[in-house]
PDB file of N, CA and C in Angstrom:
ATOM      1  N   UNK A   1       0.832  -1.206   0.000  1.00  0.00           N
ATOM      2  CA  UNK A   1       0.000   0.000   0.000  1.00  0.00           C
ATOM      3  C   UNK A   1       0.867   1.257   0.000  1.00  0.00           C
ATOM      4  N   UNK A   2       1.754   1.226   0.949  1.00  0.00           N
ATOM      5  CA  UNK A   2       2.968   2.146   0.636  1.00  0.00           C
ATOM      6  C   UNK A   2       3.747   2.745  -0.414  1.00  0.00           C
ATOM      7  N   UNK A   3       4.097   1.548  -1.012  1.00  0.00           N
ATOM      8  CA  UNK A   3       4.481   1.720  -1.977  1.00  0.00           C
ATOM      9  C   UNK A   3       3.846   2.646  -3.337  1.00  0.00           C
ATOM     10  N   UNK A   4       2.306   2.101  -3.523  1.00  0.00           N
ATOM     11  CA  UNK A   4       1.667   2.483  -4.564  1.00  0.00           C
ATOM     12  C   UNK A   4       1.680   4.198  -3.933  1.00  0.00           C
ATOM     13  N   UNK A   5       1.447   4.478  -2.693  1.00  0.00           N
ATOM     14  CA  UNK A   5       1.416   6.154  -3.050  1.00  0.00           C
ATOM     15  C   UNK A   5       2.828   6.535  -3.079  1.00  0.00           C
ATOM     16  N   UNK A   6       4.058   5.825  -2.779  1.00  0.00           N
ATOM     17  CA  UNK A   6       4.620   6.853  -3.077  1.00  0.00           C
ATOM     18  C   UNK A   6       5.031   6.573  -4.785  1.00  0.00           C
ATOM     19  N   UNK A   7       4.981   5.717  -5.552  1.00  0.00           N
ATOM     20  CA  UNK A   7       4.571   5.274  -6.493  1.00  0.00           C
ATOM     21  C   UNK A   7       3.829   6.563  -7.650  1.00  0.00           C
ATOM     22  N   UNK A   8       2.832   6.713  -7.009  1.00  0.00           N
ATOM     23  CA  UNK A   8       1.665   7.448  -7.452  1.00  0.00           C
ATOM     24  C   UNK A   8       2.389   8.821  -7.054  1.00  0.00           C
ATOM     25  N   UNK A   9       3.067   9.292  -6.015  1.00  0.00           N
ATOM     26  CA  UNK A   9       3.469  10.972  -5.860  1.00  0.00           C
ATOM     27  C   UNK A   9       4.436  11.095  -7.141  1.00  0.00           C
ATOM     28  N   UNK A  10       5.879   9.998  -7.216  1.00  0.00           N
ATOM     29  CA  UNK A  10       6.527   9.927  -8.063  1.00  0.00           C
ATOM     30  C   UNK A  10       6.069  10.248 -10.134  1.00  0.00           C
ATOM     31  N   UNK A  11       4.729   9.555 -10.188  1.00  0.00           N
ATOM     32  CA  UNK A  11       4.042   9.901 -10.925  1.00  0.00           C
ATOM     33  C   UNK A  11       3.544  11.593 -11.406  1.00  0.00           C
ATOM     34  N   UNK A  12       3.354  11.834 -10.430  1.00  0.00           N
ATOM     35  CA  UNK A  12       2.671  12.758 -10.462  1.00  0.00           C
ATOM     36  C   UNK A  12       3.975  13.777 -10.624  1.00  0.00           C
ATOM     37  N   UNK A  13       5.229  14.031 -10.391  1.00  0.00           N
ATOM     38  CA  UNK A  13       6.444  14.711 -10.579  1.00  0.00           C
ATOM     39  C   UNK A  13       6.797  14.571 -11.415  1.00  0.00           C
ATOM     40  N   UNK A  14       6.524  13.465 -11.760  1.00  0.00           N
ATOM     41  CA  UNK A  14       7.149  13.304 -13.530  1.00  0.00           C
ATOM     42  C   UNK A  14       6.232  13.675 -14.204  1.00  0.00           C
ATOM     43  N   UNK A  15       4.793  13.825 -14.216  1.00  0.00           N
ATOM     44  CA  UNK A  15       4.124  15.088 -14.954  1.00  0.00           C
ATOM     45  C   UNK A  15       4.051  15.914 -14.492  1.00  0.00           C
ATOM     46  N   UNK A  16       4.098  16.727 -13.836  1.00  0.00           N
ATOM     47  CA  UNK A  16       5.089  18.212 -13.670  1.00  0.00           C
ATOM     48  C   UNK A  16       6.068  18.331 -14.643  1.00  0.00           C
ATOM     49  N   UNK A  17       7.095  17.633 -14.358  1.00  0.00           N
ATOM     50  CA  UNK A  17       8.349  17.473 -15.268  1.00  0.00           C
ATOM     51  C   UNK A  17       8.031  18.077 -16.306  1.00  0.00           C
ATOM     52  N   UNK A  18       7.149  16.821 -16.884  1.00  0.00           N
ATOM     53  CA  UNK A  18       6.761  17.067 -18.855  1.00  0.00           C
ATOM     54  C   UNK A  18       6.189  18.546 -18.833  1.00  0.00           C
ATOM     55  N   UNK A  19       5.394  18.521 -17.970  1.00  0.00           N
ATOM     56  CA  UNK A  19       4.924  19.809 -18.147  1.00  0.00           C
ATOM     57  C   UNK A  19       5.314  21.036 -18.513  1.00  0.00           C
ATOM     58  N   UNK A  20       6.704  20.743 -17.328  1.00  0.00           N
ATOM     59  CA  UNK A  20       7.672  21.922 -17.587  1.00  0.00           C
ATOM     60  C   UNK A  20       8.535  21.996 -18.271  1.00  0.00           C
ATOM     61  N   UNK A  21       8.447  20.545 -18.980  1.00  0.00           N
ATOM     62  CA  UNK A  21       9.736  20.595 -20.348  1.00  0.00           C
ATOM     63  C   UNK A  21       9.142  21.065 -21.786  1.00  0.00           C
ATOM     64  N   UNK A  22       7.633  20.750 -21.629  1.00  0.00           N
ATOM     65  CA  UNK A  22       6.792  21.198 -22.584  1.00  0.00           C
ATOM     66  C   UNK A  22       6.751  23.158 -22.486  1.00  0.00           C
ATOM     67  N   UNK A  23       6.836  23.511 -21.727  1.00  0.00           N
ATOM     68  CA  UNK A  23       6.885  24.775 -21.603  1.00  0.00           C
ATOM     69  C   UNK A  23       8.210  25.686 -21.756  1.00  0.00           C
ATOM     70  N   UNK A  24       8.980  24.861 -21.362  1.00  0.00           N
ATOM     71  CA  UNK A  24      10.615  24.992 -22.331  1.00  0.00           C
ATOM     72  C   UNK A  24      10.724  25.122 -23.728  1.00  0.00           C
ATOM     73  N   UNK A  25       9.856  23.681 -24.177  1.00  0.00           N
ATOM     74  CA  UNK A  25      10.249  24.119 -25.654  1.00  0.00           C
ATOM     75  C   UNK A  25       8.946  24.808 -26.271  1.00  0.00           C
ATOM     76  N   UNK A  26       8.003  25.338 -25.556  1.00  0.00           N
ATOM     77  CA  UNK A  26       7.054  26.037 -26.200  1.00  0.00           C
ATOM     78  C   UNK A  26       7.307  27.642 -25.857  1.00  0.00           C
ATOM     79  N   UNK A  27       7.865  28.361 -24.618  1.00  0.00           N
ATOM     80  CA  UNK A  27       8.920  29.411 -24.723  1.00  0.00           C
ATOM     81  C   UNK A  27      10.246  29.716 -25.988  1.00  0.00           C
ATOM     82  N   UNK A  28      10.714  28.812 -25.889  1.00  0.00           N
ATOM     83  CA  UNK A  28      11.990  28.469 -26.939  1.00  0.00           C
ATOM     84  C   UNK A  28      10.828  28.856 -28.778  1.00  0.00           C
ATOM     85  N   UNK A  29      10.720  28.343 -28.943  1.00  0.00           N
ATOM     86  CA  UNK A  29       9.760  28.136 -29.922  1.00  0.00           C
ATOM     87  C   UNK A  29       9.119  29.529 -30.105  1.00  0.00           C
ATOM     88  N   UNK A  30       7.975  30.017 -29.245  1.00  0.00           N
ATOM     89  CA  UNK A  30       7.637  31.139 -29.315  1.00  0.00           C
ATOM     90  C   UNK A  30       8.845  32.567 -29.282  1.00  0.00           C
ATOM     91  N   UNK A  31       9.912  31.845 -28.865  1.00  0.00           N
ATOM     92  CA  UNK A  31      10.612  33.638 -29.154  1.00  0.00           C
ATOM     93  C   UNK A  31      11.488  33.749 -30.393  1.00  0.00           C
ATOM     94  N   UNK A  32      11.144  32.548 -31.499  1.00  0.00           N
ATOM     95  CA  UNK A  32      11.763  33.009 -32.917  1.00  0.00           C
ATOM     96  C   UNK A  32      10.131  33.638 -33.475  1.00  0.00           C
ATOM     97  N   UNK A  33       8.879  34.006 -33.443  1.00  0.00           N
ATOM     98  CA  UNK A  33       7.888  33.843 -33.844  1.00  0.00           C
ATOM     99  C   UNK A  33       7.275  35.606 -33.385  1.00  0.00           C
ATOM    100  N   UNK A  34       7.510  35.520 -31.756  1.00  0.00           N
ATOM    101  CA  UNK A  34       7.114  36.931 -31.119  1.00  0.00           C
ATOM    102  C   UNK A  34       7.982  37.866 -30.128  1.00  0.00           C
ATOM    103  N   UNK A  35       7.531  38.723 -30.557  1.00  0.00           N
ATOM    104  CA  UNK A  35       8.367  40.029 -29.612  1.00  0.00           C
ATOM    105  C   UNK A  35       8.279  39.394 -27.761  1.00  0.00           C
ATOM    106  N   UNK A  36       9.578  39.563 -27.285  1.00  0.00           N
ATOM    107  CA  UNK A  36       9.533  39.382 -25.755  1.00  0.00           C
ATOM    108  C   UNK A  36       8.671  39.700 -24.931  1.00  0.00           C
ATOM    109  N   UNK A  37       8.037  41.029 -25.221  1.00  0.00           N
ATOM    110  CA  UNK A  37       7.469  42.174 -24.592  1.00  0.00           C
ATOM    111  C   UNK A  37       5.698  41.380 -24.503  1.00  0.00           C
ATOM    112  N   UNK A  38       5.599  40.226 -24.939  1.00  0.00           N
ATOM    113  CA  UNK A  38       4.287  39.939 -25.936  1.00  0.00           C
ATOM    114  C   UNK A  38       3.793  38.913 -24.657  1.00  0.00           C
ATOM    115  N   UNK A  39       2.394  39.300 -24.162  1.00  0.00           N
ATOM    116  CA  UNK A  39       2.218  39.017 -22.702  1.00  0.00           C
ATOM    117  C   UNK A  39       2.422  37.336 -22.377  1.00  0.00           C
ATOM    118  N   UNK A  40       1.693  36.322 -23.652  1.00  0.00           N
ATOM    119  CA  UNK A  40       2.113  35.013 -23.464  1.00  0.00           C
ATOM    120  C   UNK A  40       3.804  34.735 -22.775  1.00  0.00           C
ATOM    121  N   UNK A  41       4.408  35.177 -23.839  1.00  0.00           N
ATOM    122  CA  UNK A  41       5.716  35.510 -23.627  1.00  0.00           C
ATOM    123  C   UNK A  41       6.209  35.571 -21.895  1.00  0.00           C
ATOM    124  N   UNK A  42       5.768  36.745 -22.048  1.00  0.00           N
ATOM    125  CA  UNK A  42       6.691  36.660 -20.869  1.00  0.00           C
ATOM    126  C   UNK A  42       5.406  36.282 -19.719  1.00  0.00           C
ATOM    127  N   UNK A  43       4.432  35.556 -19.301  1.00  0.00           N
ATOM    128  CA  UNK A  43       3.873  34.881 -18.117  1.00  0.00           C
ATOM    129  C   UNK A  43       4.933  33.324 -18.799  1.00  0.00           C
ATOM    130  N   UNK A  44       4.448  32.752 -19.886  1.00  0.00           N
ATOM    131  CA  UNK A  44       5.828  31.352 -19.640  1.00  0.00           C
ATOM    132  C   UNK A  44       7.159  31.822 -19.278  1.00  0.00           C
ATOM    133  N   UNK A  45       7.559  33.081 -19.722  1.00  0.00           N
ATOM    134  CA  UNK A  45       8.888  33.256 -19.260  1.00  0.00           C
ATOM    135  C   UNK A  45       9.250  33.532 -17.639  1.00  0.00           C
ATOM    136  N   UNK A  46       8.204  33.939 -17.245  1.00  0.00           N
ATOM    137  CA  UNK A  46       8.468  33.984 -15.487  1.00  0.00           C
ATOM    138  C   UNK A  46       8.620  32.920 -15.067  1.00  0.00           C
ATOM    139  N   UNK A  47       7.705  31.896 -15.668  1.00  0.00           N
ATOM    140  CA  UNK A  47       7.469  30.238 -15.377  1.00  0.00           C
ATOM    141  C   UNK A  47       8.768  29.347 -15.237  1.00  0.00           C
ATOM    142  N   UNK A  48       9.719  29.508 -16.667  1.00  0.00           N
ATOM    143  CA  UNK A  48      10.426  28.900 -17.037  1.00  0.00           C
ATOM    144  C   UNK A  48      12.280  29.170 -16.580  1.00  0.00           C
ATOM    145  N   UNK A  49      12.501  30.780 -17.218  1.00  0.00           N
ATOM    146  CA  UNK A  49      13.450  31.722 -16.934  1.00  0.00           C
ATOM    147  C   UNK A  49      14.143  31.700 -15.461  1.00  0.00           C
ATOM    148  N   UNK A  50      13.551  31.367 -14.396  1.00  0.00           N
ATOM    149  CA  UNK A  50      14.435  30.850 -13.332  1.00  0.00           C
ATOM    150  C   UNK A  50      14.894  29.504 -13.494  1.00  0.00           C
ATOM    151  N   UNK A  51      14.326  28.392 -14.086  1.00  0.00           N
ATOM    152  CA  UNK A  51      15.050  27.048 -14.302  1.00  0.00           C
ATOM    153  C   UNK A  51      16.439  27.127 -15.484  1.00  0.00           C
ATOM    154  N   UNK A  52      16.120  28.319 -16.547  1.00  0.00           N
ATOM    155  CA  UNK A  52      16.541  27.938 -17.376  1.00  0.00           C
ATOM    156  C   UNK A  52      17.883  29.502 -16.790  1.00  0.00           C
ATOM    157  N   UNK A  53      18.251  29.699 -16.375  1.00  0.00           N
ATOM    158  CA  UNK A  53      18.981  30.909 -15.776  1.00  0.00           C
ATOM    159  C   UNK A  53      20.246  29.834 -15.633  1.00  0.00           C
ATOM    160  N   UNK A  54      20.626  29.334 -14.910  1.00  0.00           N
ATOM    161  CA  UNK A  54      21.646  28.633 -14.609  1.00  0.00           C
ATOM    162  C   UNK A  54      22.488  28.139 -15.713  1.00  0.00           C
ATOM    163  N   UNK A  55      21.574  27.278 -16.716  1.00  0.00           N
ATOM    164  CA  UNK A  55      22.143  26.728 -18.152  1.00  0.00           C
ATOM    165  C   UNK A  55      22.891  27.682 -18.807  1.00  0.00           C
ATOM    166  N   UNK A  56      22.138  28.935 -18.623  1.00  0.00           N
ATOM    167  CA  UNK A  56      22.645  30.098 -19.729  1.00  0.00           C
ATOM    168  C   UNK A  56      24.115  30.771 -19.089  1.00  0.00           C
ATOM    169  N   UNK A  57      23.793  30.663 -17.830  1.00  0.00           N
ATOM    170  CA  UNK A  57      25.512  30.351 -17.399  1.00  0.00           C
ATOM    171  C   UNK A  57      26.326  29.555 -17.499  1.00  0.00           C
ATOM    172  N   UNK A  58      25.738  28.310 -18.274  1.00  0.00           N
ATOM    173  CA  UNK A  58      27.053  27.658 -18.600  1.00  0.00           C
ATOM    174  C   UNK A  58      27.207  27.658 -19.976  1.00  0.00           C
ATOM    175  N   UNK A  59      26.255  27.923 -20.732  1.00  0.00           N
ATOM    176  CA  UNK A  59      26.574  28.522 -22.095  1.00  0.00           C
ATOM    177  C   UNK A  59      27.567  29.528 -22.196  1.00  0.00           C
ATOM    178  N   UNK A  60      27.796  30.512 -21.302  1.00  0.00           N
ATOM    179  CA  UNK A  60      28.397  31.168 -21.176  1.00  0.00           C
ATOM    180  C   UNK A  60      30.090  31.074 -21.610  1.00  0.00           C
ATOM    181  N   UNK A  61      29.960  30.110 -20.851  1.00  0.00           N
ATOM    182  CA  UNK A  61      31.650  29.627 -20.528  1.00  0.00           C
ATOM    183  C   UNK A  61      32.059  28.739 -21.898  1.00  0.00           C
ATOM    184  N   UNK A  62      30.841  28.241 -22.576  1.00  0.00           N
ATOM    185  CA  UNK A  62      31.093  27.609 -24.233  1.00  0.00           C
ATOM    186  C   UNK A  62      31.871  28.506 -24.815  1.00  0.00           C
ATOM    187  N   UNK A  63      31.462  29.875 -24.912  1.00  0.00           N
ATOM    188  CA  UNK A  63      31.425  31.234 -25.525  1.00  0.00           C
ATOM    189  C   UNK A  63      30.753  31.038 -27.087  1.00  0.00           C
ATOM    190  N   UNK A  64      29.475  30.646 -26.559  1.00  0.00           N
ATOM    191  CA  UNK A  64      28.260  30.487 -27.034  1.00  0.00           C
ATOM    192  C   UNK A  64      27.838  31.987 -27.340  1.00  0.00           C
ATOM    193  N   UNK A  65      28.395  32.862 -26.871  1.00  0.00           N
ATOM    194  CA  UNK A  65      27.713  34.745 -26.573  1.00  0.00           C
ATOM    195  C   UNK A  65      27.746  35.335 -28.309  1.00  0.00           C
ATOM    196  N   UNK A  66      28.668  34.693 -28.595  1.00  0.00           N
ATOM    197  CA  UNK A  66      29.265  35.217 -29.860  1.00  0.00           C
ATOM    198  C   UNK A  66      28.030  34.605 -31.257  1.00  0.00           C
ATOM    199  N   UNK A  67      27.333  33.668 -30.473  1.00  0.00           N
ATOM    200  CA  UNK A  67      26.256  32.831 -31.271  1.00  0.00           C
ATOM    201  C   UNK A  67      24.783  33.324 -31.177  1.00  0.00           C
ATOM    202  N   UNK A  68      24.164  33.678 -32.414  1.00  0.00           N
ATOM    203  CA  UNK A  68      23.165  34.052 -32.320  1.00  0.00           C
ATOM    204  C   UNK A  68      21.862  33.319 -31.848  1.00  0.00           C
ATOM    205  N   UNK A  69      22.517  32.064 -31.612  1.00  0.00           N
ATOM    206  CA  UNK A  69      21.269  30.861 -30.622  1.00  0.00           C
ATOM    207  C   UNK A  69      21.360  30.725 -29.082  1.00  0.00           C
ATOM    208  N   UNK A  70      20.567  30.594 -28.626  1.00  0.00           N
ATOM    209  CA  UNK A  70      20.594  30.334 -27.217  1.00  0.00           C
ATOM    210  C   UNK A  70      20.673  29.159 -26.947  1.00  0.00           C
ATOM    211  N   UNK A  71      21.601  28.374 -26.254  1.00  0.00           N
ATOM    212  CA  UNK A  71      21.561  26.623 -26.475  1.00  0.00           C
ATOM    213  C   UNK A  71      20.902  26.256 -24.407  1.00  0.00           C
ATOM    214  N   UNK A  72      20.909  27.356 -23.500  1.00  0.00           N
ATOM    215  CA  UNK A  72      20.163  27.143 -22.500  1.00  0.00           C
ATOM    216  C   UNK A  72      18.853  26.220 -22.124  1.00  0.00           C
ATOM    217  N   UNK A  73      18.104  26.577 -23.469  1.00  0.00           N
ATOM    218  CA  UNK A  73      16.527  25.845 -23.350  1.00  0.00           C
ATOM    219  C   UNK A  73      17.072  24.344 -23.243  1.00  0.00           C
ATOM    220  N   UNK A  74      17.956  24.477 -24.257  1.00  0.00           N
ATOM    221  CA  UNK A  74      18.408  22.870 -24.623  1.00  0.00           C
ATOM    222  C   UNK A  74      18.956  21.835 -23.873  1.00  0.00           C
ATOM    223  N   UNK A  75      20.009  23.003 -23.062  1.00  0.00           N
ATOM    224  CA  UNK A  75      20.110  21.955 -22.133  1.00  0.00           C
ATOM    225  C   UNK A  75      19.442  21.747 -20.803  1.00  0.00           C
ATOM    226  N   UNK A  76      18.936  22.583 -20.353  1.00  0.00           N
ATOM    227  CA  UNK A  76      17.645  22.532 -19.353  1.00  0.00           C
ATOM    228  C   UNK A  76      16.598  21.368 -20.006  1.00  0.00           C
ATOM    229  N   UNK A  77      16.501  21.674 -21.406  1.00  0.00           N
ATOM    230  CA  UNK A  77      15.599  20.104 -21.209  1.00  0.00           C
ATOM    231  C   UNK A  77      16.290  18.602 -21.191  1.00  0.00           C
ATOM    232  N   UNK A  78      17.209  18.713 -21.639  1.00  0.00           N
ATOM    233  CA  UNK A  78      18.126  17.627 -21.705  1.00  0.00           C
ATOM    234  C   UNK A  78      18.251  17.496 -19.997  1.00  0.00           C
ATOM    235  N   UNK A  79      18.321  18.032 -19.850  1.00  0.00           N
ATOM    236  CA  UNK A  79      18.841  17.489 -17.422  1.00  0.00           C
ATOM    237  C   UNK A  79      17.403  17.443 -17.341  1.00  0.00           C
ATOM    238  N   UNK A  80      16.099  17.732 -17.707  1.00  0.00           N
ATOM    239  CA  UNK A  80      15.083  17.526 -17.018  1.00  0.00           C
ATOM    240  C   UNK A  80      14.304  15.950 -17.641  1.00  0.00           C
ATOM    241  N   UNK A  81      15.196  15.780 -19.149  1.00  0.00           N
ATOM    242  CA  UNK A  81      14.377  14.416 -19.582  1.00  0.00           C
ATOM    243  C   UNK A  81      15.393  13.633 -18.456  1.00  0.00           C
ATOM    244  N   UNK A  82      16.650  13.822 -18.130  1.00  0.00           N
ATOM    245  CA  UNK A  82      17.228  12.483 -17.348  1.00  0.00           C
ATOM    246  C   UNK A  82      16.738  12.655 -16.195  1.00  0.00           C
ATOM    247  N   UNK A  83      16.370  13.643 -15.408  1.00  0.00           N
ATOM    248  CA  UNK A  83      16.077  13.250 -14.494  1.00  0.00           C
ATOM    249  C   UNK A  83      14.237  12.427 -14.387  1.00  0.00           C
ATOM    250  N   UNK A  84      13.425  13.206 -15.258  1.00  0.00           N
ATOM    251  CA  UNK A  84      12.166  12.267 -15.713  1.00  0.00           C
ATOM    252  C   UNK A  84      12.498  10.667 -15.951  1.00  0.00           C
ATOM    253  N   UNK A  85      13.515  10.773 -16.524  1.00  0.00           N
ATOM    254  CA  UNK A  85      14.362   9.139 -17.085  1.00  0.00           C
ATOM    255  C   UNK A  85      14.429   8.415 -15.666  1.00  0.00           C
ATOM    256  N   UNK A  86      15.613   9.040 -14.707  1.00  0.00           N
ATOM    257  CA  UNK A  86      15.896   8.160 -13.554  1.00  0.00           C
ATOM    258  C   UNK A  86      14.533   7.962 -12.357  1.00  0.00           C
ATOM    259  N   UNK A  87      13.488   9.340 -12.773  1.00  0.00           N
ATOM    260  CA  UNK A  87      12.308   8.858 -11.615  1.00  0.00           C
ATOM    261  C   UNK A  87      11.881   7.539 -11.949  1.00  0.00           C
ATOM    262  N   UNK A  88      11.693   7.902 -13.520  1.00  0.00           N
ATOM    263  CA  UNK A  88      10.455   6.913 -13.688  1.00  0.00           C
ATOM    264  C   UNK A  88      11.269   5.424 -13.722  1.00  0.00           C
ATOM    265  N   UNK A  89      12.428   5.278 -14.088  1.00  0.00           N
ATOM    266  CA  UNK A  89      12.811   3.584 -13.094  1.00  0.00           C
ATOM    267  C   UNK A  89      13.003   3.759 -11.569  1.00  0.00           C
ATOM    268  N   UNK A  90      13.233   4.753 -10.959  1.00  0.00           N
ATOM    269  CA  UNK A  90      12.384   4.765  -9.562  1.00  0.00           C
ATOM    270  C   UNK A  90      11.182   4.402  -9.623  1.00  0.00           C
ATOM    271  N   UNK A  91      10.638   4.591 -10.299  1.00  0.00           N
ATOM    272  CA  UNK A  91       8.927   4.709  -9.961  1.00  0.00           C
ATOM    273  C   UNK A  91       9.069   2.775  -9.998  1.00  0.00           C
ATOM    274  N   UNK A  92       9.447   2.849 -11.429  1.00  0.00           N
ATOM    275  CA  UNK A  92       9.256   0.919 -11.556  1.00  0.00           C
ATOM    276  C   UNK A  92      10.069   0.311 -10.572  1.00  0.00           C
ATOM    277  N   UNK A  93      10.961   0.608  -9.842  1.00  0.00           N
ATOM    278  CA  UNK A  93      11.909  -0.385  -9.346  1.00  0.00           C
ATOM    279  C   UNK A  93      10.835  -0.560  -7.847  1.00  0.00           C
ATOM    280  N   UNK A  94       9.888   0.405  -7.423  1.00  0.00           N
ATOM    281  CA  UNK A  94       9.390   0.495  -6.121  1.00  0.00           C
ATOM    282  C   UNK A  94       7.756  -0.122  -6.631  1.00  0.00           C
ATOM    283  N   UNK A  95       7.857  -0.406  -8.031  1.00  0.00           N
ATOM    284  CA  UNK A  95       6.026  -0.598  -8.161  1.00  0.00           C
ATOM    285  C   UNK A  95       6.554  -2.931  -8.053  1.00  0.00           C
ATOM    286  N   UNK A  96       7.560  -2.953  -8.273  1.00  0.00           N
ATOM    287  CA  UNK A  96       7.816  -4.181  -8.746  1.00  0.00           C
ATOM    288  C   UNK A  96       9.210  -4.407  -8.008  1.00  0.00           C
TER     289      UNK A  96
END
């Protein structure tokens, strides 16, 4: 019985996750398309822009600056599919 809720919380973080990886690349996406200033815009960008803050510091150090792409989104989703990756064989290793 234990198991299944924490089972089931684990679940439920890993859609969050998607959620918020879906909103990564639907930010990303929307700012080749619309002005920053453009209200969708920036309510996902409040959403997202503190997760994705850190990455863009390590883009940094690529010297990525000189590049007219932002590779931040990218890797913020890349660390958020592995960690979705390692819950969800958490999730199985505790359902079984």
């Amino acid at each position: 019985m234990g198991n299944q809720i924490l089972a089931s919380i684990i679940q439920g973080i890993i859609w969050f996750l998607n959620i918020f990886n879906w909103l990564i690349v639907i930010n990303a996406l929307l700012s080749w398309i619309m002005p920053s200033t453009h209200p969708i815009r920036i309510f996902i960008g409040r959403i997202v822009e503190p997760f994705i803050a850190p990455f863009r510091g390590l883009t940094k150090g690529f010297g990525s600056s000189t590049l007219p792409v932002d590779f931040s989104p990218l890797f913020a989703y890349i660390f958020l599919r592995i960690i979705i990756m390692l819950l969800d064989r958490l999730r199985y290793m505790i359902m079984f």
